[in-house]
Protein backbone atom coordinates (compact mmCIF):
# COMPACT_ATOMS: atom_id res chain seq x y z
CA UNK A 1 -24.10 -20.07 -7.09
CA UNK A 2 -25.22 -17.19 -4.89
CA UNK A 3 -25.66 -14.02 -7.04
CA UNK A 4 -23.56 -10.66 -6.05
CA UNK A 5 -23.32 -7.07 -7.02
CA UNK A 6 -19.89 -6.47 -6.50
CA UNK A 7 -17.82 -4.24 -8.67
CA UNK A 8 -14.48 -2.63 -8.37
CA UNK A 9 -13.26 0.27 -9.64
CA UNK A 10 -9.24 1.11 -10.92
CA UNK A 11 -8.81 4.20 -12.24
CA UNK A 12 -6.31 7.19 -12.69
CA UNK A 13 -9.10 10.22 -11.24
CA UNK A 14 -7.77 10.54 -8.25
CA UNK A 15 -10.04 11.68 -5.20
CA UNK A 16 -9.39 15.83 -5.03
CA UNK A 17 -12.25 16.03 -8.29
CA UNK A 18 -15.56 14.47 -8.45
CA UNK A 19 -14.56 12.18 -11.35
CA UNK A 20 -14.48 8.78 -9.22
CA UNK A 21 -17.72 9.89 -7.56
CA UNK A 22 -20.16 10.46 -10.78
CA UNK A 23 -18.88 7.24 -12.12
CA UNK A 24 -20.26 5.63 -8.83
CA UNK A 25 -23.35 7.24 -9.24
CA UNK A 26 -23.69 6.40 -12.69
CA UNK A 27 -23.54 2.40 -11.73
CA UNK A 28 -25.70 3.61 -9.18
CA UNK A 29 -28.44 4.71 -11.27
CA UNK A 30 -28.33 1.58 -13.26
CA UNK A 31 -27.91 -1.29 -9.92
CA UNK A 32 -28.69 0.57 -6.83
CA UNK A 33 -27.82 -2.91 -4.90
CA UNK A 34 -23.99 -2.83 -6.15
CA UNK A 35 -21.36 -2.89 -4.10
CA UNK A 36 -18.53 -0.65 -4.99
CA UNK A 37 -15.29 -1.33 -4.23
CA UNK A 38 -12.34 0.87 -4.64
CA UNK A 39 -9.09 -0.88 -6.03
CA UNK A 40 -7.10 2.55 -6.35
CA UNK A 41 -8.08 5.88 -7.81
CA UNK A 42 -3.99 7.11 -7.52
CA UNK A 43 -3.09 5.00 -10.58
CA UNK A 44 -0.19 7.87 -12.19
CA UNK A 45 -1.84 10.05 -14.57
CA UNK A 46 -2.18 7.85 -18.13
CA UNK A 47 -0.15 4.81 -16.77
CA UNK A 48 -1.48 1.92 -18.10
CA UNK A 49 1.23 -0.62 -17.21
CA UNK A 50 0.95 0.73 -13.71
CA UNK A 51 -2.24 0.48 -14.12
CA UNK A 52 -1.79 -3.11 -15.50
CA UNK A 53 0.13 -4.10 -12.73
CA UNK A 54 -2.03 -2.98 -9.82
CA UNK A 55 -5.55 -4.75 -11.17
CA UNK A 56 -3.48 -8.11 -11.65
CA UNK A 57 -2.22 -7.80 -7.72
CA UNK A 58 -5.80 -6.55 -6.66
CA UNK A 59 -8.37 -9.05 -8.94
CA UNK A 60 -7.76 -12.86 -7.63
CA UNK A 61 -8.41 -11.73 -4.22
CA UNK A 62 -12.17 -11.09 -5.19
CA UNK A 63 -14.72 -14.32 -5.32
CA UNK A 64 -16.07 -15.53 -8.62
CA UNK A 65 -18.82 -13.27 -10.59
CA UNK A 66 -16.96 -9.86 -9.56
CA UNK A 67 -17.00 -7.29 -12.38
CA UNK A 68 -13.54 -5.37 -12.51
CA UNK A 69 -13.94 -1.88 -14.11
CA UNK A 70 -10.71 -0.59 -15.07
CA UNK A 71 -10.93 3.48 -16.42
CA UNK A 72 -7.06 4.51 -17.02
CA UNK A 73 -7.82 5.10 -20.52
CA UNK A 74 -5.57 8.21 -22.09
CA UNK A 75 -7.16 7.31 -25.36
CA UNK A 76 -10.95 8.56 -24.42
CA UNK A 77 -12.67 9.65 -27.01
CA UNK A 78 -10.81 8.48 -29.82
CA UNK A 79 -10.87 4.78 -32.38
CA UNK A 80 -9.91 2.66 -29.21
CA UNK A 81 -12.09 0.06 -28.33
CA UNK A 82 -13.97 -0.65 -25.10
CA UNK A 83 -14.25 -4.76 -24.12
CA UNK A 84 -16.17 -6.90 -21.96
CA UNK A 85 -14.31 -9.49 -20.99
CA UNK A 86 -14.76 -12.98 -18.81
CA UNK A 87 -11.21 -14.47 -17.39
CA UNK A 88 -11.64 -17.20 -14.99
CA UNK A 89 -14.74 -16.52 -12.95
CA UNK A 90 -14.71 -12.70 -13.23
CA UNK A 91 -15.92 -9.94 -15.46
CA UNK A 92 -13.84 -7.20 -16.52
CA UNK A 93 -14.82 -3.75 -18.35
CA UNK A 94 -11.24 -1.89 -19.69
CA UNK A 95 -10.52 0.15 -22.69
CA UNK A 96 -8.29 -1.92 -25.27
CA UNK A 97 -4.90 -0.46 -24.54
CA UNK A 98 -3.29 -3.01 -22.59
CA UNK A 99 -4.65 -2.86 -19.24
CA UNK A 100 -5.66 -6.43 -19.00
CA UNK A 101 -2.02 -7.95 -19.89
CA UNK A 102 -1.57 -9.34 -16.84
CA UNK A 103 -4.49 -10.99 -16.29
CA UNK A 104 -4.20 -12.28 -19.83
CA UNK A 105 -1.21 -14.44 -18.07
CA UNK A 106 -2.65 -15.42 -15.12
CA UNK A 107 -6.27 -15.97 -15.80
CA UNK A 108 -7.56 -18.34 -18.59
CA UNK A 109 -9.91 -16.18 -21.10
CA UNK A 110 -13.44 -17.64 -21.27
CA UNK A 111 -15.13 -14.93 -23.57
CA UNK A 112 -14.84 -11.29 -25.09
CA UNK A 113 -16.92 -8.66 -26.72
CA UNK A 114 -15.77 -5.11 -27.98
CA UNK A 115 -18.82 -2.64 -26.26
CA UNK A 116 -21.14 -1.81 -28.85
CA UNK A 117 -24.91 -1.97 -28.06
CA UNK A 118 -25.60 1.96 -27.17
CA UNK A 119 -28.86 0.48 -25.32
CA UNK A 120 -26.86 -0.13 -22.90
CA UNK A 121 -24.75 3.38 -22.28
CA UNK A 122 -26.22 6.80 -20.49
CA UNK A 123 -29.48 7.98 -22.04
CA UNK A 124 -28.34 11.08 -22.32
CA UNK A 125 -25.30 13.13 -24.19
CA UNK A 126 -22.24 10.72 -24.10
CA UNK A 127 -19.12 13.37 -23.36
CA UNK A 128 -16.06 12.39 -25.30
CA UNK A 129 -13.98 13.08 -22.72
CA UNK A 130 -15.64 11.52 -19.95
CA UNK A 131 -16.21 7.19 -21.30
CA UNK A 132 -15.63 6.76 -17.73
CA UNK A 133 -19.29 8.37 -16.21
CA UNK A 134 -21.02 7.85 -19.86
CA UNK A 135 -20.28 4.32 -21.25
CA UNK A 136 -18.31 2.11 -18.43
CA UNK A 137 -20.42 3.14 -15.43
CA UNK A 138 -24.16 2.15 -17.09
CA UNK A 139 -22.69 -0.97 -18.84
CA UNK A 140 -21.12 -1.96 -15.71
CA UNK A 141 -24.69 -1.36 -13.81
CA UNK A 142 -25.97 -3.60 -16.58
CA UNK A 143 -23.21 -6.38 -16.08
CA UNK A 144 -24.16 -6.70 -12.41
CA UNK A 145 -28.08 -6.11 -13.26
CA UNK A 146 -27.36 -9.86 -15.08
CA UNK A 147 -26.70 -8.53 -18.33
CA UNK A 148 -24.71 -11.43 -20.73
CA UNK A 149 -21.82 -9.56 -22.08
CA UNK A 150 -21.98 -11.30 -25.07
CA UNK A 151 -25.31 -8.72 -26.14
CA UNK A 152 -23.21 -5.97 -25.51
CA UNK A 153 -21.52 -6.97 -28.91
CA UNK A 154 -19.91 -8.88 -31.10
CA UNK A 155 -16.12 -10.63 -30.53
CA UNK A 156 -13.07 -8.51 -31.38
CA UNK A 157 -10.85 -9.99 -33.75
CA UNK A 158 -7.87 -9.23 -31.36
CA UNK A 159 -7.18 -7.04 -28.38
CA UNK A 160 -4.23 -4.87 -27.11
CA UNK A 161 -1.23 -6.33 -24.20
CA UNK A 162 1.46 -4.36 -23.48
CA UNK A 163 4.62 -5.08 -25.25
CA UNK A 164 7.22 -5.62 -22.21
CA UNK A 165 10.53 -7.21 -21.88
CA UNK A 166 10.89 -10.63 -20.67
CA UNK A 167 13.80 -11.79 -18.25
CA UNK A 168 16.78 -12.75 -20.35
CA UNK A 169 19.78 -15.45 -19.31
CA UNK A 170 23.79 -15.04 -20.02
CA UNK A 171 26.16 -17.02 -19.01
CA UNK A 172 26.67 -14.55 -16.05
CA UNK A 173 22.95 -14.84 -14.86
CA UNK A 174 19.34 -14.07 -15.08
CA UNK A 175 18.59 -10.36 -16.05
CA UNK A 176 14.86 -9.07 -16.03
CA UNK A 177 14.70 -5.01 -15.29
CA UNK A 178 12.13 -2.98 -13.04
CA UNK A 179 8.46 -2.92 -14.09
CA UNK A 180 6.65 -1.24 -10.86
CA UNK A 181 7.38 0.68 -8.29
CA UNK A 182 4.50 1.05 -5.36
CA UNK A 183 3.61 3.13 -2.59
CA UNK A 184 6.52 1.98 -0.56
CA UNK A 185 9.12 2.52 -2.82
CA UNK A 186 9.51 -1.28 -3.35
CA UNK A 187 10.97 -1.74 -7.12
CA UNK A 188 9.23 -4.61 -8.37
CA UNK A 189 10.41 -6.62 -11.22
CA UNK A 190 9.62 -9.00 -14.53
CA UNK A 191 11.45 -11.58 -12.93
CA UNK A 192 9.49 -14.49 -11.37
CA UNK A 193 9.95 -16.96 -8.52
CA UNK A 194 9.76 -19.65 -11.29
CA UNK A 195 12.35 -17.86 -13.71
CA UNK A 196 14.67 -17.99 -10.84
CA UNK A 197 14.15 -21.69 -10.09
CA UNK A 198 14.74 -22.52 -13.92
CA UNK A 199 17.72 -21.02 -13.97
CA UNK A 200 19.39 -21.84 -10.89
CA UNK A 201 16.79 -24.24 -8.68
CA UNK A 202 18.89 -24.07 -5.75
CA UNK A 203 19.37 -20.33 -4.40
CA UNK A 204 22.33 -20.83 -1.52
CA UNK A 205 25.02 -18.64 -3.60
CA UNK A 206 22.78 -16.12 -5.42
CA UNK A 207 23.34 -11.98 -5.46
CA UNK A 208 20.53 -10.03 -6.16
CA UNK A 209 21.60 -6.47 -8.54
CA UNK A 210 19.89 -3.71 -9.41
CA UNK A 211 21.02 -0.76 -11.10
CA UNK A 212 24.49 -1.84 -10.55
CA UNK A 213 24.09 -2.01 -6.87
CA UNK A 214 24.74 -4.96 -5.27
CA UNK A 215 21.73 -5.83 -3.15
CA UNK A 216 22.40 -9.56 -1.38
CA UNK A 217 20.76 -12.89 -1.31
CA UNK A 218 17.10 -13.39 -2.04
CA UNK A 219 15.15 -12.57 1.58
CA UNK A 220 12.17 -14.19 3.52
CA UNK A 221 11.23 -10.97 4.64
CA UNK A 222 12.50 -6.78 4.67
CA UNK A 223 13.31 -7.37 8.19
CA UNK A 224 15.91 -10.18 7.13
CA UNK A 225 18.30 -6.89 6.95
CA UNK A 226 19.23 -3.80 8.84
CA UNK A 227 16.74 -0.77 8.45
CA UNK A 228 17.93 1.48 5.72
CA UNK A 229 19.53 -1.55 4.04
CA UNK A 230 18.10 -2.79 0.70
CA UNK A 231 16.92 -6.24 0.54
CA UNK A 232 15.48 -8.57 -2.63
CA UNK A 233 13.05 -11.42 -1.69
CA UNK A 234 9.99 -12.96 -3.82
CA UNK A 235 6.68 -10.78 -3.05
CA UNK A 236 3.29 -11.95 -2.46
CA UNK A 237 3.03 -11.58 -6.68
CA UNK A 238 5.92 -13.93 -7.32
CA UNK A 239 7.79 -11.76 -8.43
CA UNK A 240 11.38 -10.80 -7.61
CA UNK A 241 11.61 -6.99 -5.68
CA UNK A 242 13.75 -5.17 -4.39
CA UNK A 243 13.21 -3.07 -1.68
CA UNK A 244 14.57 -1.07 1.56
CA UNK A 245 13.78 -1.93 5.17
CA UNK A 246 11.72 0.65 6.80
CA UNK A 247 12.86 2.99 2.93
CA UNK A 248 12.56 2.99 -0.25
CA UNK A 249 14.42 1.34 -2.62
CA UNK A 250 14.17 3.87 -5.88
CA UNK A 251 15.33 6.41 -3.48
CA UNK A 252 18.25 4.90 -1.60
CA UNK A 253 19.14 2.61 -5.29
CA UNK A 254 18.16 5.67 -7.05
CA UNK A 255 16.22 3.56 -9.59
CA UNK A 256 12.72 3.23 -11.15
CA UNK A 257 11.32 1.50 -13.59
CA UNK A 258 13.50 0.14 -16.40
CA UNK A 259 16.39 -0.11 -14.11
CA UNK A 260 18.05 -3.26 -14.80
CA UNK A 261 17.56 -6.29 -12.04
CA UNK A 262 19.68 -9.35 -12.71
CA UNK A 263 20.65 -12.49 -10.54
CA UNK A 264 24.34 -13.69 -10.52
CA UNK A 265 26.79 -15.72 -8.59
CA UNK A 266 27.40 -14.33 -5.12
CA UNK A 267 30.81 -12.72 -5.51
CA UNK A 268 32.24 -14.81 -2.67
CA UNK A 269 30.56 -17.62 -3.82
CA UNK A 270 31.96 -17.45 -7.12
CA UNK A 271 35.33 -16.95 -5.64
């Protein structure tokens, strides 16, 4: 297998400060041959399961031996832990606060080490408030340098996933709520393609809610409706959204996340 520096970066910095920028140079200084690769630095302020949810739709789309270095991390500087983890064929750096849940789901865990080793960190002052530049950055330079994470140190006993609600069934249909809601507006939910087939394999009949508002049938595509009109279809995650053609669904539904998504008998169906 062909060896390759690539590492991404996910965190909440933002681009207006130089926060995102020393990190780079930081995994600079350690593998000048990396390859950085932004994921998002506009992660919400502190938002891990936002945070959560954009690494698992960014992360399979990289080849085998990427390093994934996820810095949304409101608890910097305090008891939390910082892991080195393999799932699948990639590497990923995070603090242990339930960043990695969905990847936990979707990617078969191969090995894991809580970040120990300070041989391995900035030879200098390590600022408490800044893990990101100090610790993740010249471990990360080490990863993709050929360093085995398992010297960085020894196995945590456990590690943190976010505790979210899973998609219920009544007798009046499937009811998940909203977990995400990106760029577009697009209110994504805990509700999966395969959830829906287990409950009701054949679709012809369905009504998509959310918030209370009827929405429709589930959709190939936005354009399946009007513009302005909100449409629910299965996204390139699998998952069930909801969304607006050519708007945006929290606005026009008036919804974010936590609002309730269910699936139900198509009122004329039912009738």
């Amino acid at each position: 297998m062909s060896k390759h520096y690539i590492a991404t970066l996910l965190t909440d910095f933002g681009t207006a400060d130089g926060y995102a920028a020393a990190m780079k140079g930081a995994i600079l200084a350690v593998c000048p041959r990396a390859q950085l690769v932004d994921i998002s630095h506009d992660v919400p302020a502190h938002d891990i399961l936002a945070a959560a949810m954009v690494l698992a739709q960014a992360a399979p789309s990289f080849p085998s031996g990427t390093l994934h270095v996820v810095v949304v991390d409101p608890g910097v500087g305090t008891e939390r832990k910082i892991l080195a983890a393999r799932f699948g064929a990639q590497t990923f750096l995070f603090p242990d606060n339930g960043v990695i849940t969905f990847i936990t789901d979707s990617m078969p865990l191969e090995a894991i080490v809580s970040v120990r080793d300070p041989r391995y960190v900035t030879t200098g002052p390590v600022s408490m408030t800044f893990h990101g530049r100090d610790i993740f950055a010249p471990v990360a330079g080490h990863i993709l340098n050929g360093l085995d994470i398992g010297k960085l140190g020894p196995k945590p006993d456990t590690y943190k996933t976010l505790d979210l609600p899973v998609p219920f069934q009544r007798e009046e249909g499937l009811f998940g709520q909203v977990i995400h809601v990106d760029r577009f507006g697009n209110l994504i939910s805990n509700v999966s393609q395969r959830d829906v087939a287990q409950w009701r394999p054949q679709q012809a009949g369905l009504c998509i809610t959310c918030g209370g508002r009827q929405v429709g049938p589930i959709q190939a595509t936005y354009a399946a409706v009007e513009p302005g009109q909100p449409v629910a279809l299965i996204n390139s995650m699998g998952l069930l959204e909801v969304g607006v053609n050519r708007g945006r669904a929290c606005d026009l539904l008036a919804a974010g996340v936590g609002a309730e998504i269910a699936v139900v008998e198509s009122p004329s169906a039912a009738g």
